[in-house]
C-alpha atoms as a PDB file:
ATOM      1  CA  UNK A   1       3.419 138.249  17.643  1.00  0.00           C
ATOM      2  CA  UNK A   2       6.572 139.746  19.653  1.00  0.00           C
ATOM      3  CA  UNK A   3       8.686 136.829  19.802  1.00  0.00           C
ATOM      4  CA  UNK A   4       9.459 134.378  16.574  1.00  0.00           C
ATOM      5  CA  UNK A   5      11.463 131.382  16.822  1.00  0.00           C
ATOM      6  CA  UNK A   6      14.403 130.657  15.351  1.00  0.00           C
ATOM      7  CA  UNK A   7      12.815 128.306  13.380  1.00  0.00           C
ATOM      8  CA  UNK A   8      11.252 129.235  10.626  1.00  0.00           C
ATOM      9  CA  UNK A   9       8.233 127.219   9.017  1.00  0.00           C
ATOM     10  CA  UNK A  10       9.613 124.266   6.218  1.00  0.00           C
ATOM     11  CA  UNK A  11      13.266 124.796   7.665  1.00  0.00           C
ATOM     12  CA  UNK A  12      14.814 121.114   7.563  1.00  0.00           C
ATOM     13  CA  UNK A  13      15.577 119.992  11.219  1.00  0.00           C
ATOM     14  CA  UNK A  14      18.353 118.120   9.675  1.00  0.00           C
ATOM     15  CA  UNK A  15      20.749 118.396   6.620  1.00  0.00           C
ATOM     16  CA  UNK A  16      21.002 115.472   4.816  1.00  0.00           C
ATOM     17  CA  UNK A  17      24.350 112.963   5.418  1.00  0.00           C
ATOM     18  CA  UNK A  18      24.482 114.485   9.519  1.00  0.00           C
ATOM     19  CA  UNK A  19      22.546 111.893  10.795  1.00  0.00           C
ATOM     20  CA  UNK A  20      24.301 109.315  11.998  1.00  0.00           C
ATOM     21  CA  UNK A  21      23.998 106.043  10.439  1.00  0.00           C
ATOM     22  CA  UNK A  22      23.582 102.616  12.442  1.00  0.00           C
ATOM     23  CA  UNK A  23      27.032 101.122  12.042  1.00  0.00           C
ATOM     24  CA  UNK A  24      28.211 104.768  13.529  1.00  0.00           C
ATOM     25  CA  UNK A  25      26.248 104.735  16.892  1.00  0.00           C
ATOM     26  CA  UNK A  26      27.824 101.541  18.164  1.00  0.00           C
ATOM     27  CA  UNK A  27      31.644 103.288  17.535  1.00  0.00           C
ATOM     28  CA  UNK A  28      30.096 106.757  19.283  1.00  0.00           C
ATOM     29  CA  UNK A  29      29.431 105.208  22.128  1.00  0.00           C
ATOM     30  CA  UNK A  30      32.251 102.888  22.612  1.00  0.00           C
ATOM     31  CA  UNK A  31      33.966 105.854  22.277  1.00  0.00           C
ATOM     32  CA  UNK A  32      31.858 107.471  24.785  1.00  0.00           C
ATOM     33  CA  UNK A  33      32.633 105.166  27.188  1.00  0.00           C
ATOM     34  CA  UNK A  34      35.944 105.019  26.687  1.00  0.00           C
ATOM     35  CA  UNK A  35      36.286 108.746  27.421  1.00  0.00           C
ATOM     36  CA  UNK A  36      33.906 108.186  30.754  1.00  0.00           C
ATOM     37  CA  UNK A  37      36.551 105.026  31.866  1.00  0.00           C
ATOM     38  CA  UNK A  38      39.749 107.238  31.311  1.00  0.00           C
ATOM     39  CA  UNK A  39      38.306 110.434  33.258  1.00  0.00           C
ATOM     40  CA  UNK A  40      37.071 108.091  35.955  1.00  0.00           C
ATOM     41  CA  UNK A  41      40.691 106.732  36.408  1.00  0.00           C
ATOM     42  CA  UNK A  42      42.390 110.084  35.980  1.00  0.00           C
ATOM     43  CA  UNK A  43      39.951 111.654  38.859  1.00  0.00           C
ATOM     44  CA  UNK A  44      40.308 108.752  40.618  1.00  0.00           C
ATOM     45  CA  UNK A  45      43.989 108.712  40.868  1.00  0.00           C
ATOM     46  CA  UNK A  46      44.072 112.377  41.500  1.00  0.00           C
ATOM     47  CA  UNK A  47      41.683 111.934  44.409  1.00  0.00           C
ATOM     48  CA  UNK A  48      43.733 109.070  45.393  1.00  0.00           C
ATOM     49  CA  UNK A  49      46.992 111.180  45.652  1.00  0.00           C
ATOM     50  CA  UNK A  50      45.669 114.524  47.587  1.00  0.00           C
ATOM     51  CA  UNK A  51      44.083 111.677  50.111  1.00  0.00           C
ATOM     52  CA  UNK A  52      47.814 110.942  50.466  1.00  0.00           C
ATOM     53  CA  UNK A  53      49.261 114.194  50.453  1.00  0.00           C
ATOM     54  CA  UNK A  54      46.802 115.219  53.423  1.00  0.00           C
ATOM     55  CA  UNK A  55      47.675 111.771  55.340  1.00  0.00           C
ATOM     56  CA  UNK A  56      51.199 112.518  55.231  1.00  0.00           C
ATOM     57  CA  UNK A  57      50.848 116.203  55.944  1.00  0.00           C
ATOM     58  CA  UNK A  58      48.574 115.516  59.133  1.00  0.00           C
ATOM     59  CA  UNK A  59      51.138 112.502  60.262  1.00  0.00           C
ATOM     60  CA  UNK A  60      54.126 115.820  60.206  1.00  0.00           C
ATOM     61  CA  UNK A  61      51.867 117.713  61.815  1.00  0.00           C
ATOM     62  CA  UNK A  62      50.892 115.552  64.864  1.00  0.00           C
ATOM     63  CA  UNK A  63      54.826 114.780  64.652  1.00  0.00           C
ATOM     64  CA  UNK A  64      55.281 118.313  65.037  1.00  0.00           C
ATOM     65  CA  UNK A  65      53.050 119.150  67.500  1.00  0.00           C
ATOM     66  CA  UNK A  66      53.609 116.079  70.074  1.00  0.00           C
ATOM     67  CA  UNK A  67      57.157 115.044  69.729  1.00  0.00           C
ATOM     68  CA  UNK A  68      57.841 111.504  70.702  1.00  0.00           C
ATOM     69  CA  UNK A  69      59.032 111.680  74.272  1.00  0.00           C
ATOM     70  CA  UNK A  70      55.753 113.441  75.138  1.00  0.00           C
ATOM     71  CA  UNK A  71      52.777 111.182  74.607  1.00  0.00           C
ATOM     72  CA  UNK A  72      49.290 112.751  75.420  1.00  0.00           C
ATOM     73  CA  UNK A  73      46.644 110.177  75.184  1.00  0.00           C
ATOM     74  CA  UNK A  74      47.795 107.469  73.735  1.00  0.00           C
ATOM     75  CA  UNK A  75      48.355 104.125  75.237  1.00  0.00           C
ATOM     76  CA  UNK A  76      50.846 102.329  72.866  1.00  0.00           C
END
């Protein structure tokens, strides 16, 4: 046969002691979830602040670009 797997017939699939045990799986995932909460937040707020960066740098534009004695468009 031209290819062979890396697997080799009666190789263990795992070593003993890496499986994790029941009162582990409970901590993993907390933990998981924990990590998923705290990027959520951090991308969140880092969303939340180029949102605000580009609000502000469109109001200096349009501040720029139409001073305030010339209004063009706008009824208020």
């Amino acid at each position: 046969m031209a290819y062979q797997g890396v697997m080799q017939p009666g190789d263990a699939l795992l070593e003993a002691g890496k499986c994790p045990s029941n009162e582990q799986i409970p901590t993993t995932l907390d933990l998981s979830a924990d990590g998923f909460d705290i990027w959520w937040k951090r991308t969140a707020e880092r969303h939340a602040a180029v949102v605000s960066q580009a609000s502000a740098l469109m109001r200096a534009h349009q501040r720029l670009r139409y001073p305030a004695d010339i209004r063009v468009g706008q009824s208020h």
